[in-house]
C-alpha atoms as a PDB file:
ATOM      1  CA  UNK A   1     -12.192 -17.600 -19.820  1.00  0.00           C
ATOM      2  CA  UNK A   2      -9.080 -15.411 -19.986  1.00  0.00           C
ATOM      3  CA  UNK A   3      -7.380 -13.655 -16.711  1.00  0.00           C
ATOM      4  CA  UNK A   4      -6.898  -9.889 -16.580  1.00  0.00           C
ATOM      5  CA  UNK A   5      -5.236  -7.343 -14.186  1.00  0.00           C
ATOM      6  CA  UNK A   6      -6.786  -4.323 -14.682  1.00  0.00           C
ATOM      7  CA  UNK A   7      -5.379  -0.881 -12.506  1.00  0.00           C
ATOM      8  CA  UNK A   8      -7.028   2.608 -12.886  1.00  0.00           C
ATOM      9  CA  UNK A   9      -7.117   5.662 -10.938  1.00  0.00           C
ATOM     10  CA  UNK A  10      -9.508   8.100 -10.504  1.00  0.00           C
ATOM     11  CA  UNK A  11     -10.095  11.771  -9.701  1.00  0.00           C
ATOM     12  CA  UNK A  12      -8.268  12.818  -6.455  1.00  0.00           C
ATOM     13  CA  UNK A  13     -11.371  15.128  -5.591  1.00  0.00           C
ATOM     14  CA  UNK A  14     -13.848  11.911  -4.945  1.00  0.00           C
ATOM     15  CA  UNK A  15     -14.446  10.497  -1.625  1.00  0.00           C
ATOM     16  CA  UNK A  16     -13.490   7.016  -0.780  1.00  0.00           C
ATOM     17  CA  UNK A  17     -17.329   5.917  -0.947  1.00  0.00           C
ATOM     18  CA  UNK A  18     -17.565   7.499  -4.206  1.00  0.00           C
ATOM     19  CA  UNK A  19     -13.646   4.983  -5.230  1.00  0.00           C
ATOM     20  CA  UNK A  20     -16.152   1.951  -3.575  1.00  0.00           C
ATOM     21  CA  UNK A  21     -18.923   2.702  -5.925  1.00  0.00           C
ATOM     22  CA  UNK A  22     -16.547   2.555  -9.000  1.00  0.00           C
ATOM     23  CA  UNK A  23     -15.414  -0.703  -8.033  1.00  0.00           C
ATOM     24  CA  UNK A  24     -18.885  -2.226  -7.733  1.00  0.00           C
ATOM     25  CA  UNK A  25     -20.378  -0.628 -11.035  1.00  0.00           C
ATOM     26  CA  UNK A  26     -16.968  -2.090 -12.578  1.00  0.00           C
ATOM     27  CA  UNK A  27     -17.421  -5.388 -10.887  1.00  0.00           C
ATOM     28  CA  UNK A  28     -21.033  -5.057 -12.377  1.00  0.00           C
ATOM     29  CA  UNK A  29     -20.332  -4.648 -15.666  1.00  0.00           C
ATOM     30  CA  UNK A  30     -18.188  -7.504 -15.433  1.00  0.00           C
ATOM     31  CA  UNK A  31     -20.528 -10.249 -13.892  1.00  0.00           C
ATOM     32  CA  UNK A  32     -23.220  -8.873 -16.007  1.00  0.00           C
ATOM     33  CA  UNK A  33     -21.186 -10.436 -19.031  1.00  0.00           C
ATOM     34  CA  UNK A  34     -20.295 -13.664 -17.485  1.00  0.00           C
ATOM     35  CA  UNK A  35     -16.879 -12.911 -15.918  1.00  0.00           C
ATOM     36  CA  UNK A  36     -16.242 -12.380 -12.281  1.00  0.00           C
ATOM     37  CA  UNK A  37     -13.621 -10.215 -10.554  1.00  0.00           C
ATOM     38  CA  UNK A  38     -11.783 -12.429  -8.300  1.00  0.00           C
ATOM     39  CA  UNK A  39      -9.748 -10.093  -6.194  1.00  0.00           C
ATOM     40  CA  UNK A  40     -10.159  -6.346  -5.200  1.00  0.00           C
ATOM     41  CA  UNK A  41      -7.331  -3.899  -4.547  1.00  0.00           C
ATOM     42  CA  UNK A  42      -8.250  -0.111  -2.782  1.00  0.00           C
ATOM     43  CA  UNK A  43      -4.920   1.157  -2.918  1.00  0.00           C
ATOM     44  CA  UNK A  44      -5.572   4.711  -1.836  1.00  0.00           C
ATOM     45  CA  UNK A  45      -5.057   8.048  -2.572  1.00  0.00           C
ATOM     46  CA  UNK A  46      -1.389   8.152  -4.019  1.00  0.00           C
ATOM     47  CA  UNK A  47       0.606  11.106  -5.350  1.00  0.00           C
ATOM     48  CA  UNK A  48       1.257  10.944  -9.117  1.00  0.00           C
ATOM     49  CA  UNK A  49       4.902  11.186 -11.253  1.00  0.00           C
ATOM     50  CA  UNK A  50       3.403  13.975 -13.428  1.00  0.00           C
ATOM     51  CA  UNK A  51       0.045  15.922 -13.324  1.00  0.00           C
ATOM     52  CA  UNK A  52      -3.340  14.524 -15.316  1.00  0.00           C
ATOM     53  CA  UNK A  53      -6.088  16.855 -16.060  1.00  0.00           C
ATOM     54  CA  UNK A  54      -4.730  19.226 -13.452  1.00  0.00           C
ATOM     55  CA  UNK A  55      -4.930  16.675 -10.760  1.00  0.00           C
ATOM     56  CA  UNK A  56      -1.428  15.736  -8.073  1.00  0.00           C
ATOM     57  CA  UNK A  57      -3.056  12.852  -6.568  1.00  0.00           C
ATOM     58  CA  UNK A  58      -5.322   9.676  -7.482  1.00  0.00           C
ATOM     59  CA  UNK A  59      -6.889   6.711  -6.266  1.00  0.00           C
ATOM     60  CA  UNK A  60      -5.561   3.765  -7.559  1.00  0.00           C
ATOM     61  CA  UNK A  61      -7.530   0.606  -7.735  1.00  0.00           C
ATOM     62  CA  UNK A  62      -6.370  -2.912  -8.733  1.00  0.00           C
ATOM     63  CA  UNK A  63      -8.839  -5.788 -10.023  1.00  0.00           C
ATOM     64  CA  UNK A  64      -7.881  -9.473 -10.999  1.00  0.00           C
ATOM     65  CA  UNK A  65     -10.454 -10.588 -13.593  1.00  0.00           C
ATOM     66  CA  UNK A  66     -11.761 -13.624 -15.129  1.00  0.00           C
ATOM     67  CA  UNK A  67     -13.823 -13.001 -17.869  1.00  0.00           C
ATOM     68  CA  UNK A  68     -14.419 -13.553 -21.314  1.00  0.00           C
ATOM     69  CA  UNK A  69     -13.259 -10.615 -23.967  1.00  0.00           C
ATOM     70  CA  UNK A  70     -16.556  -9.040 -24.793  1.00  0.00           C
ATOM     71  CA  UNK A  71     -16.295  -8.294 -20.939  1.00  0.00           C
ATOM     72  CA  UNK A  72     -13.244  -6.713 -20.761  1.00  0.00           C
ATOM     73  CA  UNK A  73     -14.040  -4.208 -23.871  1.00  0.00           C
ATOM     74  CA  UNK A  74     -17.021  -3.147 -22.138  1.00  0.00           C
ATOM     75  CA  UNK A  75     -15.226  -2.560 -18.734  1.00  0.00           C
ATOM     76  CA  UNK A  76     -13.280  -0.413 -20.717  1.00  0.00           C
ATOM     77  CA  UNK A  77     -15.412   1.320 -22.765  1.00  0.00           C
ATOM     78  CA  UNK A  78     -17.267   2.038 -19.420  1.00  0.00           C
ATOM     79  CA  UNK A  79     -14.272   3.568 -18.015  1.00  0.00           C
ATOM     80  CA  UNK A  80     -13.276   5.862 -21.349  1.00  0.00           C
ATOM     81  CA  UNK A  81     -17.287   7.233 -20.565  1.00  0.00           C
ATOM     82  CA  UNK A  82     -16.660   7.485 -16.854  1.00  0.00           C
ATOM     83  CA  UNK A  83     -15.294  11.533 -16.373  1.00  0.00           C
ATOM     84  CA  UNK A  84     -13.972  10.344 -12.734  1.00  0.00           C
ATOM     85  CA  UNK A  85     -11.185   8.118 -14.017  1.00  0.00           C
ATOM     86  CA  UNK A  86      -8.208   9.261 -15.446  1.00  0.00           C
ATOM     87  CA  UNK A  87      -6.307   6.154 -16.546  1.00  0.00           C
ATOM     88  CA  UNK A  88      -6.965   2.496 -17.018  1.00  0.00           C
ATOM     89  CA  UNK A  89      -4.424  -0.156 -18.033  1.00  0.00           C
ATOM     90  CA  UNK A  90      -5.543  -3.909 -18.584  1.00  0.00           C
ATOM     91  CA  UNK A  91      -2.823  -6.747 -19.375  1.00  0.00           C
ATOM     92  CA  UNK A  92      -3.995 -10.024 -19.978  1.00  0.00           C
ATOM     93  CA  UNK A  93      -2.175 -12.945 -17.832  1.00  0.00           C
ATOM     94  CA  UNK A  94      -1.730 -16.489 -17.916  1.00  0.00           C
ATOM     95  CA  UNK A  95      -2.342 -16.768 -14.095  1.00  0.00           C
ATOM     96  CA  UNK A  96      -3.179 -14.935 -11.332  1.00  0.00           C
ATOM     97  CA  UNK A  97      -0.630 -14.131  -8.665  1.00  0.00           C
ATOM     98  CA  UNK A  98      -0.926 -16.095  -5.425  1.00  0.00           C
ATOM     99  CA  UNK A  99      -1.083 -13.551  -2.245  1.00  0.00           C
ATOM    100  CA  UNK A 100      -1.343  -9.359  -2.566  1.00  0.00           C
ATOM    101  CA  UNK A 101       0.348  -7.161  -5.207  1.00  0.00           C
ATOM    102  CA  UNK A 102       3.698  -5.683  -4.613  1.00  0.00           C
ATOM    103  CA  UNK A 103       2.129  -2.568  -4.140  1.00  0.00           C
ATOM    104  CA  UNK A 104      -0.330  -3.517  -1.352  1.00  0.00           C
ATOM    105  CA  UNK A 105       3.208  -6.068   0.172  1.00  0.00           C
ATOM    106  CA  UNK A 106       5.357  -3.042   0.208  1.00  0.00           C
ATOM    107  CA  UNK A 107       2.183  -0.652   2.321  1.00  0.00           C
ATOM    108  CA  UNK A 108       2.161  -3.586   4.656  1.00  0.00           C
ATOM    109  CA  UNK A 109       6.041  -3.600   5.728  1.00  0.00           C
ATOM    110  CA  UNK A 110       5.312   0.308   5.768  1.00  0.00           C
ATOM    111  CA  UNK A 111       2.789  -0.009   8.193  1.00  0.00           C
ATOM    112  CA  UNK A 112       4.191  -2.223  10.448  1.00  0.00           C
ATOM    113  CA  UNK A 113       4.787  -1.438  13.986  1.00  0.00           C
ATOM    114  CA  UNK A 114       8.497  -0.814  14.218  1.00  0.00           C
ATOM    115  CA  UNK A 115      10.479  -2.322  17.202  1.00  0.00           C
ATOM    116  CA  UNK A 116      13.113   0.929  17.749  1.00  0.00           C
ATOM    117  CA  UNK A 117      12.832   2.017  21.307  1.00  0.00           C
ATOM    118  CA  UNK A 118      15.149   4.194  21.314  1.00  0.00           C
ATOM    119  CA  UNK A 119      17.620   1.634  22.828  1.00  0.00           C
ATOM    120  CA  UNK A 120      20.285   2.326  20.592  1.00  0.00           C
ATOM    121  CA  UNK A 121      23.872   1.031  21.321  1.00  0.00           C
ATOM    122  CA  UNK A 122      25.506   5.151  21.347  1.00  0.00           C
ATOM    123  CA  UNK A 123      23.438   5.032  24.803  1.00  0.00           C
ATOM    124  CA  UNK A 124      24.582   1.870  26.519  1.00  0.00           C
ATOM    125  CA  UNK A 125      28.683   2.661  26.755  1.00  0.00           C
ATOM    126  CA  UNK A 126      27.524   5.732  28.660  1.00  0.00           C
ATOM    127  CA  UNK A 127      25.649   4.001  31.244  1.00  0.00           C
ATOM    128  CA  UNK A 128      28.084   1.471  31.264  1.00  0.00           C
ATOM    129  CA  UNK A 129      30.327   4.392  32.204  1.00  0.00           C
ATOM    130  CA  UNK A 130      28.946   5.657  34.457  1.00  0.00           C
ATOM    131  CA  UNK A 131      28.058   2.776  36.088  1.00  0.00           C
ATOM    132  CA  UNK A 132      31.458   1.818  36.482  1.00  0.00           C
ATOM    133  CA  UNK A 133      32.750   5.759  37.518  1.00  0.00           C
ATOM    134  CA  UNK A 134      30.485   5.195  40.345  1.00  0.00           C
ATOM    135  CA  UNK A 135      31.673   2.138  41.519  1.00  0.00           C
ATOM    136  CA  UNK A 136      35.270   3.323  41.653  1.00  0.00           C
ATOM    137  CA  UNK A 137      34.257   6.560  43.734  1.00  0.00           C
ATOM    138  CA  UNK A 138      32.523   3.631  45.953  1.00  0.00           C
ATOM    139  CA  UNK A 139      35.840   1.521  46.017  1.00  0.00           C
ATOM    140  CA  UNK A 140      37.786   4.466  46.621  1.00  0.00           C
ATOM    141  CA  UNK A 141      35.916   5.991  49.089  1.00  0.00           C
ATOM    142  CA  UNK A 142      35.947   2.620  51.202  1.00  0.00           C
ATOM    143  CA  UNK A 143      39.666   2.216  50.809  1.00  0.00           C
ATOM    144  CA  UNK A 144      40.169   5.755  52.316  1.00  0.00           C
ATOM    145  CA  UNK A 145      38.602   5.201  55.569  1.00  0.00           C
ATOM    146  CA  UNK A 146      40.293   1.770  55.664  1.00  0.00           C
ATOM    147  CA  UNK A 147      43.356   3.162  55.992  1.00  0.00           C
END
């Protein structure tokens, strides 16, 4: 069997449940002609570079397939029927990736926590400053009742 990356996105006016049940009727459609998808991608709701079909927005999933041909044409040809997606693109590889897409790498730096406290380096000179102004006024101060 051959290996496939397949991405489409659907309506932005379906619920995340609704994105879910495309997957598995997909995923169906697959298995029910002896391939299997081997990796699942949800990778939201995601603004779009131009409007299609009046919609701004779109969920865009991601499958890695291994399947046969017959499969893949009938994946397809249940996607040109289906009115809740609005593209599809499948590419045929010679092996799958190891690890998550690029897309779902570059939403995980993205979410990660980030480690600014608000400890920047503008802010330590001035304590530093005035740190030292008020040892001085200390010094100072000691020296004039010493004399």
């Amino acid at each position: 069997m051959a290996y496939y990356e397949c991405v489409f996105i659907a309506r932005q006016d379906i619920s995340a449940t609704q994105v879910e049940g495309l997957c598995e009727t997909f995923s169906k459609v697959i298995s029910d002609n002896g391939g299997s998808v081997v990796t699942t991608e949800n990778w939201g709701l995601r603004t779009l570079s131009y409007r299609i079909n009046k919609n701004r927005k779109a969920h865009y999933v991601l499958f890695n397939i291994d399947a046969p041909a017959p499969a893949i044409h009938e994946m397809e040809r249940q996607m040109r029927i289906n009115e809740d997606i609005l593209r599809y693109l499948t590419i045929k590889l010679d092996a799958f990736e190891e690890g998550p897409s690029v897309m779902m790498q570059s939403r995980q730096r993205d979410e990660r926590p980030r480690s600014y406290d608000n400890n920047d380096d503008s802010n330590t000179p001035v304590a530093v400053v005035a740190e030292a102004a008020t040892v001085e006024s200390a010094e100072t101060a000691s020296d004039g009742a010493e004399a």
